[in-house]
N, C-alpha and C. Protein backbone atom coordinates (compact mmCIF):
# COMPACT_ATOMS: atom_id res chain seq x y z
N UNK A 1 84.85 114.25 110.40
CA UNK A 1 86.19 114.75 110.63
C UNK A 1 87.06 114.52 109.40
N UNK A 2 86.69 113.38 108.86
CA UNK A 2 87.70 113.23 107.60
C UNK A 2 87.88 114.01 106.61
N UNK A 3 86.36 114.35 106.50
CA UNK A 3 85.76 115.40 105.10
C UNK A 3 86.73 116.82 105.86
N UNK A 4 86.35 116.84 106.85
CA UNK A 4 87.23 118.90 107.13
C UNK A 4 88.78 118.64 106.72
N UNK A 5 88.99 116.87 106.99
CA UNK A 5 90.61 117.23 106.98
C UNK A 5 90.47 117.30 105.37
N UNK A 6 90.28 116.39 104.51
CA UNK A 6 90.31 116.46 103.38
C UNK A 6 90.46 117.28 102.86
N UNK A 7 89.41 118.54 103.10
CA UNK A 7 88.86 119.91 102.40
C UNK A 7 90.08 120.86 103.20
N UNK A 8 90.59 120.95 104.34
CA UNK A 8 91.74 121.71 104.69
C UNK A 8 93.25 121.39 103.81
N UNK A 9 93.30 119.60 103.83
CA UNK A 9 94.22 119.72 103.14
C UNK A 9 94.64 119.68 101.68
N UNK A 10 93.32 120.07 100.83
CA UNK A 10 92.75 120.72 99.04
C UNK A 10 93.58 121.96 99.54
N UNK A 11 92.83 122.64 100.57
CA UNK A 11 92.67 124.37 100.34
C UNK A 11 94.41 124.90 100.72
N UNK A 12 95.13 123.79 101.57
CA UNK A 12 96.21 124.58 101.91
C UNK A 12 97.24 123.70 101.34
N UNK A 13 96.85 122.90 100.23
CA UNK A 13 98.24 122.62 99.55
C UNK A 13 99.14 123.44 98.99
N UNK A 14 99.34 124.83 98.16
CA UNK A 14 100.05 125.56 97.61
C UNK A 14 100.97 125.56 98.97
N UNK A 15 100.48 125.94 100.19
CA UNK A 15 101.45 126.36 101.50
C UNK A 15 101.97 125.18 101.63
N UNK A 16 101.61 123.98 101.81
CA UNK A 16 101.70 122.72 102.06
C UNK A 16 103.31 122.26 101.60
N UNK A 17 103.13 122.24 100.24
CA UNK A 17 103.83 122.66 98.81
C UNK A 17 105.53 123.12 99.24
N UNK A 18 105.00 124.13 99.89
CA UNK A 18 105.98 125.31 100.08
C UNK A 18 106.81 124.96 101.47
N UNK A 19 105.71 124.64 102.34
CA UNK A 19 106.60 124.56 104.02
C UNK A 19 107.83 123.23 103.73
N UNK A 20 106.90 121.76 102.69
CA UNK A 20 107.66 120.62 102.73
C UNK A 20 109.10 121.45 101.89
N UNK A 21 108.83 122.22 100.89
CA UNK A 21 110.19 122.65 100.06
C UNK A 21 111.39 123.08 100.93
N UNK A 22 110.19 123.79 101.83
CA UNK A 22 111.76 124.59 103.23
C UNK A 22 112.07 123.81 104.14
N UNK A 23 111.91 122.49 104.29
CA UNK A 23 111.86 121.60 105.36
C UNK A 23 111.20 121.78 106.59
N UNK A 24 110.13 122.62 106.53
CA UNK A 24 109.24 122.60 107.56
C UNK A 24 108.49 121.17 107.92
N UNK A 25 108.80 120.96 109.12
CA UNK A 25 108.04 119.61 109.45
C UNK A 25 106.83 119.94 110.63
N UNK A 26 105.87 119.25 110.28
CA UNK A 26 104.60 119.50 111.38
C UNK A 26 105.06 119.93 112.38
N UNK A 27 106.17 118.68 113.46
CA UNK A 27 106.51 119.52 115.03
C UNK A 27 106.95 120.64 115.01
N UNK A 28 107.69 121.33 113.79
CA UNK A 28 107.71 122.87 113.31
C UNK A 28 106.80 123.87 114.01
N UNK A 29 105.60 123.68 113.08
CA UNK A 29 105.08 124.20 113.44
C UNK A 29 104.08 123.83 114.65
N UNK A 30 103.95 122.74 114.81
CA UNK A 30 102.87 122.76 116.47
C UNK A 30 103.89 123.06 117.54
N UNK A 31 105.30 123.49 117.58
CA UNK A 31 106.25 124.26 118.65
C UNK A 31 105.87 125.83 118.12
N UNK A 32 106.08 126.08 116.94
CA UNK A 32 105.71 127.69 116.74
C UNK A 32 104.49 127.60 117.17
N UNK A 33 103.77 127.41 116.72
CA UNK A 33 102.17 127.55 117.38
C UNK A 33 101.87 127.64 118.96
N UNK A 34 102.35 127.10 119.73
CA UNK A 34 102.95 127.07 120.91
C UNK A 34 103.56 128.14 121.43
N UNK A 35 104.67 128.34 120.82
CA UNK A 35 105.64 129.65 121.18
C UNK A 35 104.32 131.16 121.36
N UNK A 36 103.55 130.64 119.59
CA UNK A 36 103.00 132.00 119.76
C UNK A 36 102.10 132.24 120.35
N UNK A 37 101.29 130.86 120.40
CA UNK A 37 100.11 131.36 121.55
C UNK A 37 100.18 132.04 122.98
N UNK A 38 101.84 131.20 123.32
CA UNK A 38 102.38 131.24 124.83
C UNK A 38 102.68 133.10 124.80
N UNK A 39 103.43 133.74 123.59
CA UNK A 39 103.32 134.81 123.26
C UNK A 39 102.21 136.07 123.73
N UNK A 40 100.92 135.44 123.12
CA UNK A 40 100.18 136.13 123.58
C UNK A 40 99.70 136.71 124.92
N UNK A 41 100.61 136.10 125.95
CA UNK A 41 99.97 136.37 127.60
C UNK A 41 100.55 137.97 127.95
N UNK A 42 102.17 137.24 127.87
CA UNK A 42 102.78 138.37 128.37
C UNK A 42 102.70 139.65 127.08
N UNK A 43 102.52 139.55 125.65
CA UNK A 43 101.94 140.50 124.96
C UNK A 43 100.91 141.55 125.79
N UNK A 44 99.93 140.58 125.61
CA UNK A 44 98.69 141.61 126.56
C UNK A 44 98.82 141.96 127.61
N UNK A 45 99.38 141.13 128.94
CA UNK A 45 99.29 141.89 129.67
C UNK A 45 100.31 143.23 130.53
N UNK A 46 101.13 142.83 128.89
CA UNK A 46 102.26 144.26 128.84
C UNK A 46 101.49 145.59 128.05
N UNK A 47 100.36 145.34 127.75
CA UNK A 47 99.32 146.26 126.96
C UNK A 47 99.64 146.66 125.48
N UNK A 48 100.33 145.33 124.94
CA UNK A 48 100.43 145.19 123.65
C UNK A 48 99.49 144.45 122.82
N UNK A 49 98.34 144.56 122.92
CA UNK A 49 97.11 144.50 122.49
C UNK A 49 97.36 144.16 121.05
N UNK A 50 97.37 144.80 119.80
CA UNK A 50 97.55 144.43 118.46
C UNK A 50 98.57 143.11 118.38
N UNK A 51 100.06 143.64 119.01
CA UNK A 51 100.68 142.41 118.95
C UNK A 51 100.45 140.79 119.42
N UNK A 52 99.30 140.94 120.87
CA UNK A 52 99.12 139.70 121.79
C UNK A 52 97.94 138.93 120.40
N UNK A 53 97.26 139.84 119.86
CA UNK A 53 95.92 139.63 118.97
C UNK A 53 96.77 138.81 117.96
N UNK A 54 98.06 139.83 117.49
CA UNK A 54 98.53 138.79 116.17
C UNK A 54 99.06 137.66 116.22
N UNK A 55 99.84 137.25 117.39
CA UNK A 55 100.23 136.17 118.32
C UNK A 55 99.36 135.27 118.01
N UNK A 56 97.96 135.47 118.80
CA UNK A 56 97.14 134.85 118.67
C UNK A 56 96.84 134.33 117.44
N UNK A 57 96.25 134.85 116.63
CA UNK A 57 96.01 134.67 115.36
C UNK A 57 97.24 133.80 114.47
N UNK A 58 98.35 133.93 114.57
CA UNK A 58 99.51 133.43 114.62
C UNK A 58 99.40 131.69 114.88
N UNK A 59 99.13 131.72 116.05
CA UNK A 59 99.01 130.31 117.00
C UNK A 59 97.89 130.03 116.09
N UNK A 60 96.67 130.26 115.92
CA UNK A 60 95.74 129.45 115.20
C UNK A 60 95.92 128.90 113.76
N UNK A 61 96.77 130.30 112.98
CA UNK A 61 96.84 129.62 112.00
C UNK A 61 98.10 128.32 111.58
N UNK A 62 99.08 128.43 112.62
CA UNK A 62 99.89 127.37 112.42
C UNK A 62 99.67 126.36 113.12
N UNK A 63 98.54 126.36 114.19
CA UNK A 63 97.29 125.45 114.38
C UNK A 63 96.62 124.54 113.27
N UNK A 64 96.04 125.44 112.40
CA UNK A 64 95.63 124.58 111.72
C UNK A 64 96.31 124.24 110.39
N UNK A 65 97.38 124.49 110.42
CA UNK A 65 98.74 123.89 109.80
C UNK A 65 99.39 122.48 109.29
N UNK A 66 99.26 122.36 110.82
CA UNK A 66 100.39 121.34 111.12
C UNK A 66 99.96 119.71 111.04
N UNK A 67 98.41 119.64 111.50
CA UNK A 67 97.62 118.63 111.24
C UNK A 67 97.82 117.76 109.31
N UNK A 68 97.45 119.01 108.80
CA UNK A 68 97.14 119.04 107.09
C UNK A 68 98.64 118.66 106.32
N UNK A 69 99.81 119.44 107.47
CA UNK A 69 101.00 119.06 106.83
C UNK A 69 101.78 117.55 106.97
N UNK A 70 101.28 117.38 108.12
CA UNK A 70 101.51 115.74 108.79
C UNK A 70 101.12 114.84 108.04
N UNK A 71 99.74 114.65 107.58
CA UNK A 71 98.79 114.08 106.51
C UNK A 71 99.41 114.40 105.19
N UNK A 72 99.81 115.33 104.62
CA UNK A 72 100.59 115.71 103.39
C UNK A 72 101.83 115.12 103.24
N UNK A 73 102.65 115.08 104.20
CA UNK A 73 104.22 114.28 104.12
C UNK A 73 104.25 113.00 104.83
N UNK A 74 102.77 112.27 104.71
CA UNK A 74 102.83 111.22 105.53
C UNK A 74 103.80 110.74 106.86
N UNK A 75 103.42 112.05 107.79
CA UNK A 75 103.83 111.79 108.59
C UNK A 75 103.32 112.21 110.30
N UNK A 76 102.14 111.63 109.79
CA UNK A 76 100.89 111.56 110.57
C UNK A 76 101.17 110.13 111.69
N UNK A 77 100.65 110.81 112.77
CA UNK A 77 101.33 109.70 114.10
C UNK A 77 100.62 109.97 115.25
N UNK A 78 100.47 109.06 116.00
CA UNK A 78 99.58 109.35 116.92
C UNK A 78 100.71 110.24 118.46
N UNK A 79 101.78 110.18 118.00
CA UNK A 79 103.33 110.81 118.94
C UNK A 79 102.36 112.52 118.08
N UNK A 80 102.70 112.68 116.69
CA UNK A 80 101.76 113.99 116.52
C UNK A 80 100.89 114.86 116.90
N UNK A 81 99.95 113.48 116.89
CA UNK A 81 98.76 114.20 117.41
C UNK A 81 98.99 114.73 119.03
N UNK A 82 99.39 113.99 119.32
CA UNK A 82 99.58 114.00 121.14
C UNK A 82 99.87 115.09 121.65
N UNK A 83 101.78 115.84 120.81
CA UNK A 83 102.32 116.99 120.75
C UNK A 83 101.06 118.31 120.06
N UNK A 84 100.38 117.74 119.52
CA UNK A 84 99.49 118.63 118.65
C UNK A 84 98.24 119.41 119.67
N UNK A 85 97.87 117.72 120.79
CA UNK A 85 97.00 117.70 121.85
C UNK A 85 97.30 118.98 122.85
N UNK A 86 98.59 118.24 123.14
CA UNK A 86 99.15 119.11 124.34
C UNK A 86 99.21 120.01 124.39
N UNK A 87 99.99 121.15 122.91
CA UNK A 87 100.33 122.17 123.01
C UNK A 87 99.35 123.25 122.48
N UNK A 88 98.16 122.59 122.16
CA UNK A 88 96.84 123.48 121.88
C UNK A 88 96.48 123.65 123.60
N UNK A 89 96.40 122.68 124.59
CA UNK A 89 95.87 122.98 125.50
C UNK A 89 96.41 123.40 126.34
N UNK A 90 98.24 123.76 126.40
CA UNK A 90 98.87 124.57 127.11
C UNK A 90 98.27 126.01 126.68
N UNK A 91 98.14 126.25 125.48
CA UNK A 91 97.90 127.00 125.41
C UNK A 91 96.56 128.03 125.22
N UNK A 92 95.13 126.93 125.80
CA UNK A 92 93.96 127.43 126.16
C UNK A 92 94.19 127.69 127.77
N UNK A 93 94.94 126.77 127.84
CA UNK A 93 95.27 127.60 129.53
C UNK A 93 96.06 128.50 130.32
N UNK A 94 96.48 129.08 129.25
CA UNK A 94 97.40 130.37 129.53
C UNK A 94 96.84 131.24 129.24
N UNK A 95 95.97 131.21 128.04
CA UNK A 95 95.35 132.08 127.62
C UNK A 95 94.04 132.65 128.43
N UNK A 96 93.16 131.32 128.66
CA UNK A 96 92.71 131.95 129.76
C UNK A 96 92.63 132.01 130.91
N UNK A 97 93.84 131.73 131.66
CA UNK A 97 94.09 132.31 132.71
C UNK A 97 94.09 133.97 132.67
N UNK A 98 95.68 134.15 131.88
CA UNK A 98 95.79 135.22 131.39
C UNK A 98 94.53 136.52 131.01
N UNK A 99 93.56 136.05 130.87
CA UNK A 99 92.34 136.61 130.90
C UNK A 99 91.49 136.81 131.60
N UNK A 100 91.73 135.87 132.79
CA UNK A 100 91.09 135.86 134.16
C UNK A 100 91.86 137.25 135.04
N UNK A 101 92.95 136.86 134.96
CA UNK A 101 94.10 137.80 135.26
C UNK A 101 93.83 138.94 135.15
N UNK A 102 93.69 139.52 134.14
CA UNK A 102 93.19 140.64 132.95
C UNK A 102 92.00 141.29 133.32
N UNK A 103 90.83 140.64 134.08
CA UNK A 103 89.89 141.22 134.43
C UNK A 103 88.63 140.45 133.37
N UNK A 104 89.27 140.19 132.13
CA UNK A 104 87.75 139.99 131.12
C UNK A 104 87.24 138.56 131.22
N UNK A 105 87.29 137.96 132.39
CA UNK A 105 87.04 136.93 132.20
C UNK A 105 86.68 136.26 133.91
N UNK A 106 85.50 136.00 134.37
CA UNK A 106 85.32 135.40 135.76
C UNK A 106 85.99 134.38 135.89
N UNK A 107 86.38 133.93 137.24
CA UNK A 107 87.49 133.00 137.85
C UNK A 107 86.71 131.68 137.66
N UNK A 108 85.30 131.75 138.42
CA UNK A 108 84.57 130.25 138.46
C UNK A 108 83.87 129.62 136.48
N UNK A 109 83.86 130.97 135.83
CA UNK A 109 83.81 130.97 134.27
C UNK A 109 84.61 130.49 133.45
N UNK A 110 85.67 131.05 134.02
CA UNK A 110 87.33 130.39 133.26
C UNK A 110 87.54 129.14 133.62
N UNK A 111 87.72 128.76 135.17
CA UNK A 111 87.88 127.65 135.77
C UNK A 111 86.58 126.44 135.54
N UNK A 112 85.69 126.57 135.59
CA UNK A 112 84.79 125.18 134.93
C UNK A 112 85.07 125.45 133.11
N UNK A 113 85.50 126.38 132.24
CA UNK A 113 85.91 126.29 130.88
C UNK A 113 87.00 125.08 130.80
N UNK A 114 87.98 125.85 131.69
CA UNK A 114 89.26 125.01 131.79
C UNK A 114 89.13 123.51 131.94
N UNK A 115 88.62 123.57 133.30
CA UNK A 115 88.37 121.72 133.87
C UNK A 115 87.68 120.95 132.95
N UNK A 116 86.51 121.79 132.09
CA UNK A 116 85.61 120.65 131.41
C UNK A 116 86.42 120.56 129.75
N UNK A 117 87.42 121.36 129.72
CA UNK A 117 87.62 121.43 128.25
C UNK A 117 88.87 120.38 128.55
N UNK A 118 89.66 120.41 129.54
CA UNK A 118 90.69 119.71 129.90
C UNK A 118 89.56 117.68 130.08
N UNK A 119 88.40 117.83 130.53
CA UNK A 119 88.10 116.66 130.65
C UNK A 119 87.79 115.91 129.62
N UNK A 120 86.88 117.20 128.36
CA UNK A 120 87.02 116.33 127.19
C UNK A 120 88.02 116.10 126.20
N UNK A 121 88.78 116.92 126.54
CA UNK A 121 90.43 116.40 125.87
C UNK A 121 90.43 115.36 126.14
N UNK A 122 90.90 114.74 127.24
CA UNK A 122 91.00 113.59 128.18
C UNK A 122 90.31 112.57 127.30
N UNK A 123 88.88 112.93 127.54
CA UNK A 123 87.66 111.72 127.24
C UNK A 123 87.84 111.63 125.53
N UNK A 124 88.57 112.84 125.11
CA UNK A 124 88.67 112.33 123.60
C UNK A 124 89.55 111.44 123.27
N UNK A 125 90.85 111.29 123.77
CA UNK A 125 92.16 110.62 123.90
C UNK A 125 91.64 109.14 124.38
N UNK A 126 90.88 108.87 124.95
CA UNK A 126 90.38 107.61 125.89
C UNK A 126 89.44 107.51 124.51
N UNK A 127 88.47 108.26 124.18
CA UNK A 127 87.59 107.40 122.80
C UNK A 127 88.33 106.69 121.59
N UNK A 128 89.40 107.57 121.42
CA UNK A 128 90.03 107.05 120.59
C UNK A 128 91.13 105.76 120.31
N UNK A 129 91.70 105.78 121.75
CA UNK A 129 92.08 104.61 121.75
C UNK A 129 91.48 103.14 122.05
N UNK A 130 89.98 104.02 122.28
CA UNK A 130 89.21 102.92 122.17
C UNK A 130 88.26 102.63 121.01
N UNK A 131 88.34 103.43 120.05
CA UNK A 131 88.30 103.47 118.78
C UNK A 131 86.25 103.83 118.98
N UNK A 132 86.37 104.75 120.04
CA UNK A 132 84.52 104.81 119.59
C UNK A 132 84.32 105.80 119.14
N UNK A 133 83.28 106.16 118.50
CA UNK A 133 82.86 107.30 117.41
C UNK A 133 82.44 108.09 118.10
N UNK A 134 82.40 109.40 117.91
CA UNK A 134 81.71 110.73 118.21
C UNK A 134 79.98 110.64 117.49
N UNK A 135 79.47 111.14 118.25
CA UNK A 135 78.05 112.15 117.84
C UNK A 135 78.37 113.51 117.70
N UNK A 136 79.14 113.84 118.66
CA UNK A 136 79.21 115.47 117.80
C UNK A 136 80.41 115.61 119.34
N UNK A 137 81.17 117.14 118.66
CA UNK A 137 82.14 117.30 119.37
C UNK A 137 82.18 118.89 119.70
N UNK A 138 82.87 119.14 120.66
CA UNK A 138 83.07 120.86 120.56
C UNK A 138 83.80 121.73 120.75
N UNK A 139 84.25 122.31 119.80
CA UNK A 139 86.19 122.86 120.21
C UNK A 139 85.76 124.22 119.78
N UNK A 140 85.57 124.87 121.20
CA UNK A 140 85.31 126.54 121.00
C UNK A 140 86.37 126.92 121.49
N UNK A 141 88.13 126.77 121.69
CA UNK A 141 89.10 127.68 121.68
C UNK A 141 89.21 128.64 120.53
N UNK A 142 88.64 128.69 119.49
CA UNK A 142 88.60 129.26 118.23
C UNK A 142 87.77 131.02 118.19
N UNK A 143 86.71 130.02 118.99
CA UNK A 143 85.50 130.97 119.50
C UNK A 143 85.72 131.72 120.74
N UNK A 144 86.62 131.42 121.42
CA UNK A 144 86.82 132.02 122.45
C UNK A 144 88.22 133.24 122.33
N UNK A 145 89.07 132.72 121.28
CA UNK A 145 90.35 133.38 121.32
C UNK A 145 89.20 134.75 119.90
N UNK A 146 88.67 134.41 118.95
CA UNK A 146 87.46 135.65 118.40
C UNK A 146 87.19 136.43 119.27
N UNK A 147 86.92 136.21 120.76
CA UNK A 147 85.88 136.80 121.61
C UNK A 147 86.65 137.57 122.33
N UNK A 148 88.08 137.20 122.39
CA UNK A 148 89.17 138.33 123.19
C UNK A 148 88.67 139.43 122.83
N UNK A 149 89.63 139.70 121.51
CA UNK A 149 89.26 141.08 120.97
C UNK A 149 87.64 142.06 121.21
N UNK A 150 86.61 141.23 120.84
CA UNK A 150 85.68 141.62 120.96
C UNK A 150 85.41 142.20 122.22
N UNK A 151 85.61 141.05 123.71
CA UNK A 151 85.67 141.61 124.84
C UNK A 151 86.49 143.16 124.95
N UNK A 152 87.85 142.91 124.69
CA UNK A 152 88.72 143.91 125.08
C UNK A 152 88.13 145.63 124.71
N UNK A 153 87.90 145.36 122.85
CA UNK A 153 87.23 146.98 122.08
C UNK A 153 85.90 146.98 122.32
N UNK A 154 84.63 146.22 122.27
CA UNK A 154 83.61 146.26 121.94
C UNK A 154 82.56 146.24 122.92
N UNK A 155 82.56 144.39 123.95
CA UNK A 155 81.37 144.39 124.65
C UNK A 155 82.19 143.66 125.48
N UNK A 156 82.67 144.53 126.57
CA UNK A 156 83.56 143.52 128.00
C UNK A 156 83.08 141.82 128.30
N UNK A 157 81.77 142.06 128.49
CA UNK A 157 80.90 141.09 129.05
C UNK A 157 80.83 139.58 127.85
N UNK A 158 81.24 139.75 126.51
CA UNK A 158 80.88 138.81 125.81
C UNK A 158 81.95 137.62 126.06
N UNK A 159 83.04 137.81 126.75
CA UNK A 159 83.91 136.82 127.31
C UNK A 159 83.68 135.91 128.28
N UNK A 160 83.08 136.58 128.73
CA UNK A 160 82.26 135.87 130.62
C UNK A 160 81.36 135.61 130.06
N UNK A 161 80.44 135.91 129.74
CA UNK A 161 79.23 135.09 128.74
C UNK A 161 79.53 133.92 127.81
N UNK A 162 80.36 133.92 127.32
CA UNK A 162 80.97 133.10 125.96
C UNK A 162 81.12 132.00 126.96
N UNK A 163 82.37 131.95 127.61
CA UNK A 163 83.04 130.83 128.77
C UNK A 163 82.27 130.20 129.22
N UNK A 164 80.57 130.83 129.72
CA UNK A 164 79.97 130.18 130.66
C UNK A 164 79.12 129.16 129.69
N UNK A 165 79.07 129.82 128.16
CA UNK A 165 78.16 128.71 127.39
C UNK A 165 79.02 127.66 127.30
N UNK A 166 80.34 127.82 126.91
CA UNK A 166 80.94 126.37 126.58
C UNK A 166 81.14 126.04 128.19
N UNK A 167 81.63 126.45 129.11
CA UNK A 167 81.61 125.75 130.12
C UNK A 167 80.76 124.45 130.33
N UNK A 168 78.84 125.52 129.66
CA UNK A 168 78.12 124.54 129.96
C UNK A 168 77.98 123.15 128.83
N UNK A 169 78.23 123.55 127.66
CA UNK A 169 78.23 122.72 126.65
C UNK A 169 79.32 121.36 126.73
N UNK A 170 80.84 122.15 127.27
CA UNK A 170 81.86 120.84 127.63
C UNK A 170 81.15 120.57 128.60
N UNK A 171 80.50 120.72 130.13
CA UNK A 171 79.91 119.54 131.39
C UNK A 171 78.88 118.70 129.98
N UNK A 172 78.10 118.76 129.11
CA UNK A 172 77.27 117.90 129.03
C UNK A 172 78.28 117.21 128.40
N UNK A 173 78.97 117.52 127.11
CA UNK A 173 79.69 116.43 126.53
C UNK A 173 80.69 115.56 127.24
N UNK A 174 81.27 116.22 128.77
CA UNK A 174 82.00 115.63 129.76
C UNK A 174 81.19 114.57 130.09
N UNK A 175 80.04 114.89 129.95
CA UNK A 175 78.74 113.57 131.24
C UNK A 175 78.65 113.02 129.93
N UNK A 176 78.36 113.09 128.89
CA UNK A 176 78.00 111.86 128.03
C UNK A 176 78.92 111.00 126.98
N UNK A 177 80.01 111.64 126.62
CA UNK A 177 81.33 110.75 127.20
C UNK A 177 81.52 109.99 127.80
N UNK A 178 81.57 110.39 129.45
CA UNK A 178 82.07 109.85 130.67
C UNK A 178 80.88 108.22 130.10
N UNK A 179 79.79 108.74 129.84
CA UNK A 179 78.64 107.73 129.66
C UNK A 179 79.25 106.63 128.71
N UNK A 180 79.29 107.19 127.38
CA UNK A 180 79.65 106.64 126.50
C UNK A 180 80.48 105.32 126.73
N UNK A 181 81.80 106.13 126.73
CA UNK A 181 82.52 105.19 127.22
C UNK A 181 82.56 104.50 128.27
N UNK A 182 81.57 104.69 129.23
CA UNK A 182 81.77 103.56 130.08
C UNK A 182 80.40 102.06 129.69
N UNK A 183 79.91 102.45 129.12
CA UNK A 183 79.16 101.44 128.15
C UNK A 183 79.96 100.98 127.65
N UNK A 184 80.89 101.51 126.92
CA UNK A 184 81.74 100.52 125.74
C UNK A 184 82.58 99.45 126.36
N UNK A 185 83.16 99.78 127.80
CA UNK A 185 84.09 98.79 128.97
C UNK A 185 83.95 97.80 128.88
């Protein structure tokens, strides 16, 4: 994890640079990021399609923003991360609801996505304050907000397919987590 932050925050110093010049501060942007993801619902399902997409795209990239800028103006905090926590996962769950809603996305597909992605949030917040290490981790909101579009123009079905792999991928990392840490007790 250190090495990606490292290498994110090489590649986006010029912006970095630039947001600290305008007084952009991280909670800046992890509230815009927020705003825009939250954006994207009622976008789409007003059938503003290009706009809900740029929204989206929007939310990710001031997603991965705000982390690199926190770390840059030393002002990296675990109050940060938290706001950083939260408002990524308000907004995997609007989103796919909103998609359930929508048709491109099964209810019991979305709903075990949701619960298990919401559990390893959880179980990540609990590792960390218990300071135990990862083996490996898995954050497919990235992969899943890619797969909109694709669903919507291309192949309906690759959304409901997509959901059900990480569904299944967060239950194992949910169960070995749950494991983990309860060894460490």
């Amino acid at each position: 994890m250190r090495r990606s932050q490292d290498l994110r925050g090489s590649l986006f110093r010029p912006i970095l640079v630039q947001l600290t010049r305008g007084g952009i501060t991280p909670n800046h942007l992890t509230f815009i990021s927020c705003l825009t993801g939250l954006a994207f619902c009622p976008l789409f399902l007003w059938g503003h399609n290009l706009l809900a997409f740029a929204a989206l795209l929007a939310h990710a990239i001031l997603d991965g923003l705000d982390g690199p800028l926190a770390r840059f103006t030393r002002r990296n905090s675990n109050q940060g991360s938290f706001a950083d926590t939260a408002s990524d996962q308000v907004v995997v769950t609007v989103t796919t609801i909103t998609m359930i809603h929508a048709g491109y996305a099964g209810l019991w597909s979305g709903a075990l996505y949701l619960f298990f992605y919401s559990i390893v949030v959880i179980l990540a917040m609990v590792r960390n304050a218990l300071a135990i290490p990862y083996t490996w981790l898995v954050r497919p909101r990235f992969f899943v907000y890619l797969c909109i579009p694709v669903s919507v123009y291309w192949w309906r079905a690759s959304l409901e397919i997509l959901l059900w792999i990480f569904a299944l991928l967060l239950g194992v990392k949910t169960f070995t987590g749950f494991i983990k840490i309860r060894r460490q007790m």
